[in-house]
Protein backbone atom coordinates (compact mmCIF):
# COMPACT_ATOMS: atom_id res chain seq x y z
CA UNK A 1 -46.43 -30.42 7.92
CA UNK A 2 -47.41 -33.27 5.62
CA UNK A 3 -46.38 -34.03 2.21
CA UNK A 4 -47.88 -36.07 -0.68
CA UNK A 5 -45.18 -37.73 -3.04
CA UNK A 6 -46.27 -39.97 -5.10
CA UNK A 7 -48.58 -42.39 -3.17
CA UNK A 8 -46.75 -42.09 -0.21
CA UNK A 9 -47.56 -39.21 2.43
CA UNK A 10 -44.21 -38.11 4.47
CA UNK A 11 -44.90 -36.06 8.39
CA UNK A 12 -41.98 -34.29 9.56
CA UNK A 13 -42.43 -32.30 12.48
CA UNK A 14 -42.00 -28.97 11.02
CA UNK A 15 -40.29 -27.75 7.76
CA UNK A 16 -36.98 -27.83 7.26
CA UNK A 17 -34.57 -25.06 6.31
CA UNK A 18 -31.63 -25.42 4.07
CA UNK A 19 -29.52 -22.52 5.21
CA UNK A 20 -29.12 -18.52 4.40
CA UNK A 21 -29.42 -18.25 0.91
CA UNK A 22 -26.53 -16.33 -0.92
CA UNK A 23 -26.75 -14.78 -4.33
CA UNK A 24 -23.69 -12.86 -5.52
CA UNK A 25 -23.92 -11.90 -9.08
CA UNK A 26 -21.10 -10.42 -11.50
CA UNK A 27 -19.57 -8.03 -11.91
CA UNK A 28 -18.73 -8.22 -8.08
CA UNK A 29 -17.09 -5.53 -6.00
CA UNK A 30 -13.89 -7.12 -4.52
CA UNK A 31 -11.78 -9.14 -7.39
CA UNK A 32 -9.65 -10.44 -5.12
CA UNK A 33 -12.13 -11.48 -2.29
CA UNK A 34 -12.85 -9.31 0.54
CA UNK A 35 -10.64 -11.33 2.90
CA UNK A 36 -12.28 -12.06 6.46
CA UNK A 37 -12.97 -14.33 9.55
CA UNK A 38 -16.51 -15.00 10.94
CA UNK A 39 -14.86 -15.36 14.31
CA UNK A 40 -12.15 -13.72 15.75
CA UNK A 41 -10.57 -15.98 18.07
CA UNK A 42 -8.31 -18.64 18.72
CA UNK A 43 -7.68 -22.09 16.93
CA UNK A 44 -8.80 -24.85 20.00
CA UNK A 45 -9.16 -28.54 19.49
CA UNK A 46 -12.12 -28.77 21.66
CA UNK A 47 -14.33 -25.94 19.97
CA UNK A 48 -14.48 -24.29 17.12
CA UNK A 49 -17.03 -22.64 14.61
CA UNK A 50 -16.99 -23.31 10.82
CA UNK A 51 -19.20 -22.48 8.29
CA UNK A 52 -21.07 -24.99 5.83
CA UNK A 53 -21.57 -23.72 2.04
CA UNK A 54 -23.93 -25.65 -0.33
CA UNK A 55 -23.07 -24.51 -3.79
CA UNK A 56 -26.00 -24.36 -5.83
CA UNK A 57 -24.39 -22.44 -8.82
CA UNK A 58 -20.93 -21.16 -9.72
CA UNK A 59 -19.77 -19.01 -12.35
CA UNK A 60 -17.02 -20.11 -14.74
CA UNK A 61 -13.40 -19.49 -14.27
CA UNK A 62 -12.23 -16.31 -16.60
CA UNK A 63 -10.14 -17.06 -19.38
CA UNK A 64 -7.57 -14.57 -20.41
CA UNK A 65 -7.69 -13.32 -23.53
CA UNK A 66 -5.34 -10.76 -25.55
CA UNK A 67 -7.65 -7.44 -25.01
CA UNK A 68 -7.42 -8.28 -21.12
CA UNK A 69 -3.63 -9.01 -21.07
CA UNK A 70 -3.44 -5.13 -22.26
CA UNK A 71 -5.89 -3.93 -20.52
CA UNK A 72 -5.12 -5.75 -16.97
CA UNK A 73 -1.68 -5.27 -15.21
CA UNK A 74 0.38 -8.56 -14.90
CA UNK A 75 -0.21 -9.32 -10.86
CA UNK A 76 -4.32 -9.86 -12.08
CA UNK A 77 -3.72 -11.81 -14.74
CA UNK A 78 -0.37 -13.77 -13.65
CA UNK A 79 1.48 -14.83 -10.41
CA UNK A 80 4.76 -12.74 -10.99
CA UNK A 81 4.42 -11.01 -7.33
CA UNK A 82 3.67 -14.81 -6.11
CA UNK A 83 0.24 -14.25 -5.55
CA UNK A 84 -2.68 -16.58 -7.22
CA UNK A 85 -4.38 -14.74 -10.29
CA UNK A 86 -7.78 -13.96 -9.16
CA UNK A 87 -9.03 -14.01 -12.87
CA UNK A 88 -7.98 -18.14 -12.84
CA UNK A 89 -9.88 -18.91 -9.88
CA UNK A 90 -12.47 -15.95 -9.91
CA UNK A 91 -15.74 -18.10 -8.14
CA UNK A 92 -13.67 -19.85 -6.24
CA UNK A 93 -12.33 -19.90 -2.63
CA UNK A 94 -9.40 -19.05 -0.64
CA UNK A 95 -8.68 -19.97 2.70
CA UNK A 96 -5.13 -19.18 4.40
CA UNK A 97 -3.50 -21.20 6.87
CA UNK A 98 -2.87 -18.31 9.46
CA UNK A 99 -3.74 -20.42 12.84
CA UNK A 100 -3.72 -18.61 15.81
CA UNK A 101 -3.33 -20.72 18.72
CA UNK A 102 -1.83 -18.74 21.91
CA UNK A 103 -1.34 -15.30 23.31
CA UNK A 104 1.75 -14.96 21.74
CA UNK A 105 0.39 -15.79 18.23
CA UNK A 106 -2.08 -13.33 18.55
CA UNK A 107 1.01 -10.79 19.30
CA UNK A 108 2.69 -11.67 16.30
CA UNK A 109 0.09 -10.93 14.08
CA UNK A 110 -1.76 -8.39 15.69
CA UNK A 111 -1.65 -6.12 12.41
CA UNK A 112 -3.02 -8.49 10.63
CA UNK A 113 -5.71 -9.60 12.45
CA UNK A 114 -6.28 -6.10 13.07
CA UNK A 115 -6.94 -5.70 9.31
CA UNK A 116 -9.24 -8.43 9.04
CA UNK A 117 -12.02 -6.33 10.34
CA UNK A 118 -11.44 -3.42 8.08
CA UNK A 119 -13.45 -2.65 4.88
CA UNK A 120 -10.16 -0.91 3.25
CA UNK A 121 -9.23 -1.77 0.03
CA UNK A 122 -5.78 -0.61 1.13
CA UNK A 123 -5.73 -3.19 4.18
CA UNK A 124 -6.83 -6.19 1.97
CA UNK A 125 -4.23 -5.36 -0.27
CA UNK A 126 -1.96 -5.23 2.16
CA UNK A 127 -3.80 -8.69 4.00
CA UNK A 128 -2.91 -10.67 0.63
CA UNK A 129 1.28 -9.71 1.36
CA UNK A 130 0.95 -10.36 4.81
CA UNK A 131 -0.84 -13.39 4.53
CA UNK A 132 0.83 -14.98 1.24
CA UNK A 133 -0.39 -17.42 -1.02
CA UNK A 134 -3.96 -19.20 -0.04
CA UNK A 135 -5.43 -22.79 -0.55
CA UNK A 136 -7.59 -22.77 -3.38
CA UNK A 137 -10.57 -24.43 -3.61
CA UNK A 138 -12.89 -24.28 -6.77
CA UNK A 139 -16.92 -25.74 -5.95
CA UNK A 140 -18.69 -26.76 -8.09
CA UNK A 141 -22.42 -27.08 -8.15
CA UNK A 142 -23.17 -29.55 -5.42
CA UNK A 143 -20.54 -28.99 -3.05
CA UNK A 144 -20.62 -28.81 0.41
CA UNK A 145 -17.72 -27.14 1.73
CA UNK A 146 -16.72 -26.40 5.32
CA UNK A 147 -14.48 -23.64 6.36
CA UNK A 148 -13.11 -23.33 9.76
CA UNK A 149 -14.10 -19.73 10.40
CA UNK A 150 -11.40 -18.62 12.66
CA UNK A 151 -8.87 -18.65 9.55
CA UNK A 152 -9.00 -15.72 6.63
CA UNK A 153 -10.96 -16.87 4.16
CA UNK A 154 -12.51 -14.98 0.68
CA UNK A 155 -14.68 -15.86 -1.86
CA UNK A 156 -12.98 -14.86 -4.87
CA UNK A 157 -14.74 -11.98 -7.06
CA UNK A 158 -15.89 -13.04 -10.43
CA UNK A 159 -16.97 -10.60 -13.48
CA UNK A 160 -19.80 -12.56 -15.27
CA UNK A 161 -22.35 -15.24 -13.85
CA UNK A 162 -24.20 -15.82 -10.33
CA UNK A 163 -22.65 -17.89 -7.41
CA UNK A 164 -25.73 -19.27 -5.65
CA UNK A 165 -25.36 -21.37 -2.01
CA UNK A 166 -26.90 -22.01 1.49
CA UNK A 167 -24.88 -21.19 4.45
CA UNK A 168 -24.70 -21.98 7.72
CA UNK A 169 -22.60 -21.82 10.47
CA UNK A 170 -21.64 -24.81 12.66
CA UNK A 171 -20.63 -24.51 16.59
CA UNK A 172 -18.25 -27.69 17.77
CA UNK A 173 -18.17 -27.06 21.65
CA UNK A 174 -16.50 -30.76 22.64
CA UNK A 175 -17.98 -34.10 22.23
CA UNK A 176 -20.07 -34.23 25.27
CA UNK A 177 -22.47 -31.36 23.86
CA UNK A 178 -24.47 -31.06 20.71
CA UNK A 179 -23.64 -29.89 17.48
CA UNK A 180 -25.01 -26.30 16.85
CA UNK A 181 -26.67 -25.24 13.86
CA UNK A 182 -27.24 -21.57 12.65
CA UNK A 183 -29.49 -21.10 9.43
């Protein structure tokens, strides 16, 4: 395709895509995140699979007023069981640092990787004890953030606003072989 801008005329051999579009818009079902991996498999240091984000939009963190304190329990709105308060970071991200990297890792948590592919409100409950207290990360418009997609990740469930992005997954499979793009 060819392009005018401005005086100039650009060729590029075909159009380019900027990744799957997202929309999620408030209020959204999971609060918490609906905590997942895109790949179930091992952590190896010659291959892996992570996907790429491109935050267009974001909504803003919640605030907690007096009418929610009463009408919310104290584990949303405070971190009295040690566990982050979804309503702070609501938009944002949270990615765990469960790495499994041998047969014997995979053993040891086999319950909860087991519940990583479960759409039970009662598993992801129990997937936020078993799993503890995540990295945070908060995008803002503009971002480009990777996730390796072998560790549980969410995005964190917001009640007002739109979180807009591209995605796309990259595939690392050593440094003698292209890096693999999927829009």
């Amino acid at each position: 395709t060819t392009k005018k801008i401005g005086k100039k005329r650009h060729s590029h051999p075909r159009p380019f895509g900027g990744g799957l579009p997202r929309i999620m818009r408030g209020p959204t079902r999971w609060k918490r995140g609906f905590i997942h991996v895109d790949e179930l498999g091992p952590l190896d240091v010659t291959r892996g699979l992570f996907s790429a984000n491109i935050y267009l939009t974001v909504p803003r963190a919640e605030t907690n007023n007096k009418e929610e304190m009463v009408s919310h329990t104290k584990d949303d709105t405070g971190t009295d069981d040690g566990m982050p308060s979804w309503r702070r970071d609501s938009g944002g991200i949270y990615v765990w640092p469960l790495g499994v990297r041998s047969r014997l890792d995979w053993y040891r948590n086999a319950m909860t990787l087991s519940s990583l592919s479960a759409q039970d409100p009662e598993m992801q409950l129990n997937l936020q004890h078993a799993l503890g207290k995540p990295n945070v990360i908060q995008p803002e418009p503009g971002d480009l953030v990777l996730l390796c997609a072998q560790r549980p990740h969410c995005a964190v469930g917001f009640n007002k606003g739109e979180r807009v992005s591209l995605q796309c997954f990259l595939e690392h499979n050593g440094l003698d072989n292209r890096l693999l793009i999927d829009c």
